[in-house]
Protein backbone atom coordinates (compact mmCIF):
# COMPACT_ATOMS: atom_id res chain seq x y z
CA UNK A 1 -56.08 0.34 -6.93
CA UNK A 2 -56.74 -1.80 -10.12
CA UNK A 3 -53.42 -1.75 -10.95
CA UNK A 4 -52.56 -2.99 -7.75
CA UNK A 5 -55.21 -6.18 -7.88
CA UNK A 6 -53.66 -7.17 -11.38
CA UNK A 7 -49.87 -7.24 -10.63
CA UNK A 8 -51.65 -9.29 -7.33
CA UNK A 9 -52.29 -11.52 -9.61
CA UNK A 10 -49.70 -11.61 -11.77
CA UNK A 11 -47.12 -11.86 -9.01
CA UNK A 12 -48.81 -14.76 -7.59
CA UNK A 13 -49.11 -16.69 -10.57
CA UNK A 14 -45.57 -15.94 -11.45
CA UNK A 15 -44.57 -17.51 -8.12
CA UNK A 16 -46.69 -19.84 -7.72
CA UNK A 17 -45.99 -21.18 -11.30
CA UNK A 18 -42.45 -21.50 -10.83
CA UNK A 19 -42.48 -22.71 -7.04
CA UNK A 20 -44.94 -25.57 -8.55
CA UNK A 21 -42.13 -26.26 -11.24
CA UNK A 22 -39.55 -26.53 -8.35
CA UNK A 23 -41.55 -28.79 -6.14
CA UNK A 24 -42.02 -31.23 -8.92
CA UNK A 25 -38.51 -31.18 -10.37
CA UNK A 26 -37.53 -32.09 -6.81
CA UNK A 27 -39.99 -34.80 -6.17
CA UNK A 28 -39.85 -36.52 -9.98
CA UNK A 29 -37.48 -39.21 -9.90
CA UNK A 30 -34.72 -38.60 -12.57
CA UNK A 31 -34.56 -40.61 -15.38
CA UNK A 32 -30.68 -40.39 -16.17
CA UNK A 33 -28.09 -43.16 -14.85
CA UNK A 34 -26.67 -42.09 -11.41
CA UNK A 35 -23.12 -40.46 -12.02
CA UNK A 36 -20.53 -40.13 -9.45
CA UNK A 37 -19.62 -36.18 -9.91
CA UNK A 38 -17.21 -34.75 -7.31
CA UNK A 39 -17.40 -31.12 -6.67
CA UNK A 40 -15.03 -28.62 -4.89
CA UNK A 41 -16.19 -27.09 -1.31
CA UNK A 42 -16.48 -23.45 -3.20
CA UNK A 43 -18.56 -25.04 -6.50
CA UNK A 44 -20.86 -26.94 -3.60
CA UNK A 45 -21.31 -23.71 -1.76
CA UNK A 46 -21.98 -21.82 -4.77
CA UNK A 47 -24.59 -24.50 -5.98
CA UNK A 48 -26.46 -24.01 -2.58
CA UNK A 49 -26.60 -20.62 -2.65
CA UNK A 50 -27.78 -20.15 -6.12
CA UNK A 51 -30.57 -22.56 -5.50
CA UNK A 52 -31.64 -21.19 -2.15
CA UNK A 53 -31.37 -17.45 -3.86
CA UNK A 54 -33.81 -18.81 -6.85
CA UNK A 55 -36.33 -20.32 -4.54
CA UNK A 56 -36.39 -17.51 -2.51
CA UNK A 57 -37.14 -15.19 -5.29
CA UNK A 58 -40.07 -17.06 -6.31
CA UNK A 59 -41.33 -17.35 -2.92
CA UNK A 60 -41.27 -13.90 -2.32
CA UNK A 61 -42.86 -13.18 -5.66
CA UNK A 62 -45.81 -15.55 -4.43
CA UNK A 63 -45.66 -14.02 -0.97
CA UNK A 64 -45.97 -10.36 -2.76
CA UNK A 65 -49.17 -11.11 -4.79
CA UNK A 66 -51.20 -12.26 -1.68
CA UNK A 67 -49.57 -9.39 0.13
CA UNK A 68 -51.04 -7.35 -2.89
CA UNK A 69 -54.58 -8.82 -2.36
CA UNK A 70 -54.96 -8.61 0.22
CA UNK A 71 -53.74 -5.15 0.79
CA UNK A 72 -51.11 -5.66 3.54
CA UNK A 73 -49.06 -2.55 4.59
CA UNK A 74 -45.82 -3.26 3.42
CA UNK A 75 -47.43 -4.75 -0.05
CA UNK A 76 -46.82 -1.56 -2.03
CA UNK A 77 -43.07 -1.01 -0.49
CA UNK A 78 -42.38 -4.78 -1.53
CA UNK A 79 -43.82 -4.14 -5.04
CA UNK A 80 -41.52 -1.46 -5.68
CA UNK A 81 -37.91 -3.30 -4.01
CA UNK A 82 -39.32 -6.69 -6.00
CA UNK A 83 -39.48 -4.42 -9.16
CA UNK A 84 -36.44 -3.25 -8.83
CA UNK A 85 -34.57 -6.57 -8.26
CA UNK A 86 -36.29 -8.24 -11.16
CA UNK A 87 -35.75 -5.28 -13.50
CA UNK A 88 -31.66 -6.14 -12.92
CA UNK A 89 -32.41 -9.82 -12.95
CA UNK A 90 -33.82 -9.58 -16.03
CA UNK A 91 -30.68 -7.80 -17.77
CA UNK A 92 -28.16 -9.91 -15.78
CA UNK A 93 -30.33 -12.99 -17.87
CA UNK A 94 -30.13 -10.65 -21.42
CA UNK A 95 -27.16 -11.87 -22.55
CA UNK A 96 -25.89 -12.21 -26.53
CA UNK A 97 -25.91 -15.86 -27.52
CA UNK A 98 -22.63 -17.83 -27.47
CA UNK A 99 -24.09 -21.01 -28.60
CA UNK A 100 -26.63 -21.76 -31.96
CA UNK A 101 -28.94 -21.66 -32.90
CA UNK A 102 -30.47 -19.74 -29.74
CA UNK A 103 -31.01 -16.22 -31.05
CA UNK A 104 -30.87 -12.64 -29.27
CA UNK A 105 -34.17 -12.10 -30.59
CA UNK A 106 -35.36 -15.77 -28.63
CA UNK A 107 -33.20 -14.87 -25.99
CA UNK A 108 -35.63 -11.51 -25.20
CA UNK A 109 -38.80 -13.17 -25.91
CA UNK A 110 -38.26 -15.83 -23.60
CA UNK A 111 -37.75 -13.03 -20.95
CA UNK A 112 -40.33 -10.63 -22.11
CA UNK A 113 -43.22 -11.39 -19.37
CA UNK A 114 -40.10 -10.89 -16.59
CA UNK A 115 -39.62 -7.17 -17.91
CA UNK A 116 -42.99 -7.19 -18.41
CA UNK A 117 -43.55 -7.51 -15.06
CA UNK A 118 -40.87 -5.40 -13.24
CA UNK A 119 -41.17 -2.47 -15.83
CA UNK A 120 -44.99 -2.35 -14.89
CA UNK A 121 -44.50 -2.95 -11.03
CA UNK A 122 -42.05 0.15 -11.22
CA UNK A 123 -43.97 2.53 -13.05
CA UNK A 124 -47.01 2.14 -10.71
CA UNK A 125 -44.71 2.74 -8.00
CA UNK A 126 -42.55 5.58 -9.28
CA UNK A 127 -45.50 7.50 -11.30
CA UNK A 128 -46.83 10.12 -9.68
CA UNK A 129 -50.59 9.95 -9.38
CA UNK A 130 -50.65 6.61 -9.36
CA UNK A 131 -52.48 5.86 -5.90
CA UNK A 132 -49.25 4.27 -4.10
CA UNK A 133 -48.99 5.52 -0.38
CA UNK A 134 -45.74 5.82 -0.40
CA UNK A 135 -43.32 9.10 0.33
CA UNK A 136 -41.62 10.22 -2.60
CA UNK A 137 -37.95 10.06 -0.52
CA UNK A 138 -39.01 6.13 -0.78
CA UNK A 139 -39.51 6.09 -4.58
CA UNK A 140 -36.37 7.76 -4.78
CA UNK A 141 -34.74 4.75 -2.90
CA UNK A 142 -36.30 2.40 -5.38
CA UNK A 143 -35.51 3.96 -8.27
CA UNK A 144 -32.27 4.81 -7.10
CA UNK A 145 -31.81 1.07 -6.28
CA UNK A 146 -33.06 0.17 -9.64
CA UNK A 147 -30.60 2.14 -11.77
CA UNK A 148 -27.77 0.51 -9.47
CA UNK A 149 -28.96 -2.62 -9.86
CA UNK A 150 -29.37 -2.34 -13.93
CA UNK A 151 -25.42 -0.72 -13.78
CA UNK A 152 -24.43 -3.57 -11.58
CA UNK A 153 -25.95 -6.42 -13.99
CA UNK A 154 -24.29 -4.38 -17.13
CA UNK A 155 -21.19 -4.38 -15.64
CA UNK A 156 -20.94 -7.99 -14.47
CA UNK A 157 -22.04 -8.38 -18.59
CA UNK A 158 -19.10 -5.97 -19.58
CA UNK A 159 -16.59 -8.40 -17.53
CA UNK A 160 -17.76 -11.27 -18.53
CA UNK A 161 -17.72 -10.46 -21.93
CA UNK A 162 -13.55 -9.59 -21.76
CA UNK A 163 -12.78 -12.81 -20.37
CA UNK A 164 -15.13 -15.09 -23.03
CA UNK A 165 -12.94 -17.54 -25.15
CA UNK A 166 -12.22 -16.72 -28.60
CA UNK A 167 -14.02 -18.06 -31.75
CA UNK A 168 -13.43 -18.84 -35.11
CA UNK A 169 -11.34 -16.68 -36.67
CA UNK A 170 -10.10 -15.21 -33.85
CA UNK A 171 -9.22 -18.14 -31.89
CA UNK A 172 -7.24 -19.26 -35.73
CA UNK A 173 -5.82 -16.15 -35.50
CA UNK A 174 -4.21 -16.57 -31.82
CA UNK A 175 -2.82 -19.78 -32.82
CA UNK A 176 -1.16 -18.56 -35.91
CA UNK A 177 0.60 -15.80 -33.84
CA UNK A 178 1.18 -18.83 -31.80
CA UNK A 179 2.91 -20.73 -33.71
CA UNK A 180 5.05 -17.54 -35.15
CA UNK A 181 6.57 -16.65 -31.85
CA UNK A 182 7.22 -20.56 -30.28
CA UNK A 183 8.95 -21.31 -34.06
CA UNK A 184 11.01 -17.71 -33.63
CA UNK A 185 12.66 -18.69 -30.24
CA UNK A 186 16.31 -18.33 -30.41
CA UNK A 187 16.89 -21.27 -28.58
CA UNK A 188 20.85 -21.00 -28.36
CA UNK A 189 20.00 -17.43 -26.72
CA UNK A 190 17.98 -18.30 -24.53
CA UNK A 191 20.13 -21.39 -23.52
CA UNK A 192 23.33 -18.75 -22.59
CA UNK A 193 20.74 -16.08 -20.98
CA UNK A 194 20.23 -18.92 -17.98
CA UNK A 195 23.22 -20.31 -17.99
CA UNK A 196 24.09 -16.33 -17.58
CA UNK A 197 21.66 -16.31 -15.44
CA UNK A 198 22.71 -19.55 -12.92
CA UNK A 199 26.06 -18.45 -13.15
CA UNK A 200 25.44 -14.78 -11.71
CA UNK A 201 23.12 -16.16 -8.44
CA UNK A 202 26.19 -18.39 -7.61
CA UNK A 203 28.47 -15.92 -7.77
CA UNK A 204 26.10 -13.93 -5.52
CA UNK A 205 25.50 -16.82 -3.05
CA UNK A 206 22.01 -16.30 -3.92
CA UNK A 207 19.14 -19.38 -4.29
CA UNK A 208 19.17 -20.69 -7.76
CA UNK A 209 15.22 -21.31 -8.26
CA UNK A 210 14.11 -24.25 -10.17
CA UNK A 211 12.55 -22.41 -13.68
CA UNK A 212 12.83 -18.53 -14.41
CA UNK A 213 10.29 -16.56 -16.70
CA UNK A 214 11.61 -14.85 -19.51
CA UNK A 215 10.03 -11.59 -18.20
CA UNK A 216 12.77 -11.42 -15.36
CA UNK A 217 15.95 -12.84 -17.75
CA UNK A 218 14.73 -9.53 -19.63
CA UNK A 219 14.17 -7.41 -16.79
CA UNK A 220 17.72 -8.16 -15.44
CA UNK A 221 19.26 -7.78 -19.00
CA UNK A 222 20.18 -11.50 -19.96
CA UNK A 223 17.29 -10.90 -22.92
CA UNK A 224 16.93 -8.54 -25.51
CA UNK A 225 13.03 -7.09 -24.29
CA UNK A 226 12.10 -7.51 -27.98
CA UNK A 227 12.94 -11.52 -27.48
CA UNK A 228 10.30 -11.31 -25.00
CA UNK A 229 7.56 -9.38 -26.35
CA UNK A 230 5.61 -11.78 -28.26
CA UNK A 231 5.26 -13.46 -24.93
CA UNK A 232 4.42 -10.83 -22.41
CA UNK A 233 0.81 -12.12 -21.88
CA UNK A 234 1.72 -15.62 -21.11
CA UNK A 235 3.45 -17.67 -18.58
CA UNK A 236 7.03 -18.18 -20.16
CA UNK A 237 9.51 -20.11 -18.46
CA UNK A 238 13.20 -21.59 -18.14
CA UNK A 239 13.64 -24.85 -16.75
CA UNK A 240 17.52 -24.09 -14.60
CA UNK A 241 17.22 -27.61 -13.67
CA UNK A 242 17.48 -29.44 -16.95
CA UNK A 243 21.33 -29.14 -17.87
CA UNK A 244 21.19 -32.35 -20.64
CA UNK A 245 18.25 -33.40 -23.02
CA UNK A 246 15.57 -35.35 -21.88
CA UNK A 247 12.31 -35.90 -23.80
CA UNK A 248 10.63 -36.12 -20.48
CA UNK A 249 11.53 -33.03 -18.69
CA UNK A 250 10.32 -30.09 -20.77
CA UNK A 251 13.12 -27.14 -21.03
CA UNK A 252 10.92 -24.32 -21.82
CA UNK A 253 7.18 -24.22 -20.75
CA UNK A 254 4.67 -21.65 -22.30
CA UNK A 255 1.05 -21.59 -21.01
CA UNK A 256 -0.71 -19.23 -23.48
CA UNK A 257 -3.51 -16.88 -22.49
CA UNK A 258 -5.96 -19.10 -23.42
CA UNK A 259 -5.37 -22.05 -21.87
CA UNK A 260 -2.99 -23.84 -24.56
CA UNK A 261 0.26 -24.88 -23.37
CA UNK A 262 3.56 -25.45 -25.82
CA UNK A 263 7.17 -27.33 -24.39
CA UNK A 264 10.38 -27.44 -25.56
CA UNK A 265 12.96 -30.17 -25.35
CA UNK A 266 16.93 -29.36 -24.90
């Protein structure tokens, strides 16, 4: 039961430290110049729930401590589900540093009391011996719950990770291959490949569209699919509407992977 009476403790001052924290962030008048910031329905939403999801957490971490104390039923159920939720906060929060000089190293100490606390809620939970009343099918839910949780917050890393920006030499590199493919468009190719193109969805009494990628001039034969290639990861496309040149209306329109965008004048 002593183990129980200190992660009381700790739990309460945990969430009673950062509830504190909250209350006076919300009440201190903000020194920075009012800003007019317009935000989407989905970004508001977002916002609101992430909020509402933090200050719950911390209330129920206060909630659990005086729960603990006081030796309420479902105390020692709630230390093991809390435990198990922080444990996978705390690795969703892990993450490698993107920007200096904040260091992985920094990164985990600043988090170290978190783990702390849900590695120590969990083992007096799951260890057998341990004085819990609670059935072991239970702490098989909870640690069952845990290791899905911990997979679930690696996972959301592993994502996130793929779709990061590149860096440095990297991000030189993808504009150097770039530049080689937009400067090795054969323009006068391309330029009889949609005219090709037009002239064949007349004949057909089809819909001429407005632009066409060069993925479909390729897939219906009017490219060579090595022509292509170099841009099968971007957004490649044919203006059909441009027929003389005009420095205004681009002719070809390529939105790279990440995020760059190169046009071509007739």
């Amino acid at each position: 039961m002593l183990h129980l009476k200190i992660l009381g403790w700790l739990w309460l001052i945990f969430g009673f430290f950062w509830c504190v924290l909250i209350a006076v962030a919300l009440i201190t008048p903000s020194g920075e110049v009012d800003q007019e910031v317009v935000m989407t329905s989905w970004a508001w939403w977002t916002n609101l729930i992430a909020s509402t999801l933090e200050v719950a957490f911390f209330v129920a971490s206060a909630v659990l401590g005086v729960a603990l104390l006081r030796r309420w039923r479902w105390a020692q159920a709630g230390l093991g589900i809390l435990g198990g939720l922080t444990l996978a906060l705390w690795v969703l929060l892990v993450t490698p540093p993107r920007f200096p000089p904040e260091t992985f190293a920094g990164n985990l100490l600043h988090l170290g009391p978190l783990f702390v606390l849900a590695a120590y809620s969990l083992v007096v939970v799951l260890v057998p011996g341990s004085h819990v009343d609670l059935s072991s099918r239970f702490r098989i839910l909870i640690a069952a719950g845990s290791v899905f949780g911990v997979l679930l917050a690696v996972g959301f890393h592993l994502v996130d990770v793929r779709n990061l920006p590149p860096t440095g030499a990297d991000l030189q590199a993808q504009i150097d291959a770039q530049m080689r493919a937009s400067t090795n468009l054969h323009f006068d190719r391309i330029r009889s490949a949609a005219e090709t193109f037009v002239r064949d969805r007349k004949a057909q009494s089809l819909t001429v569209p407005v632009v066409v990628s060069f993925n479909e001039l390729a897939s219906r034969g009017y490219l060579p699919l090595s022509e292509v290639e170099p841009f099968s990861n971007t957004d490649a496309t044919v203006s059909l509407k441009v027929t003389q040149p005009d420095p205004k209306v681009p002719w070809i329109r390529i939105r790279w992977k990440g995020g760059a965008e190169s046009q071509s004048h007739m």
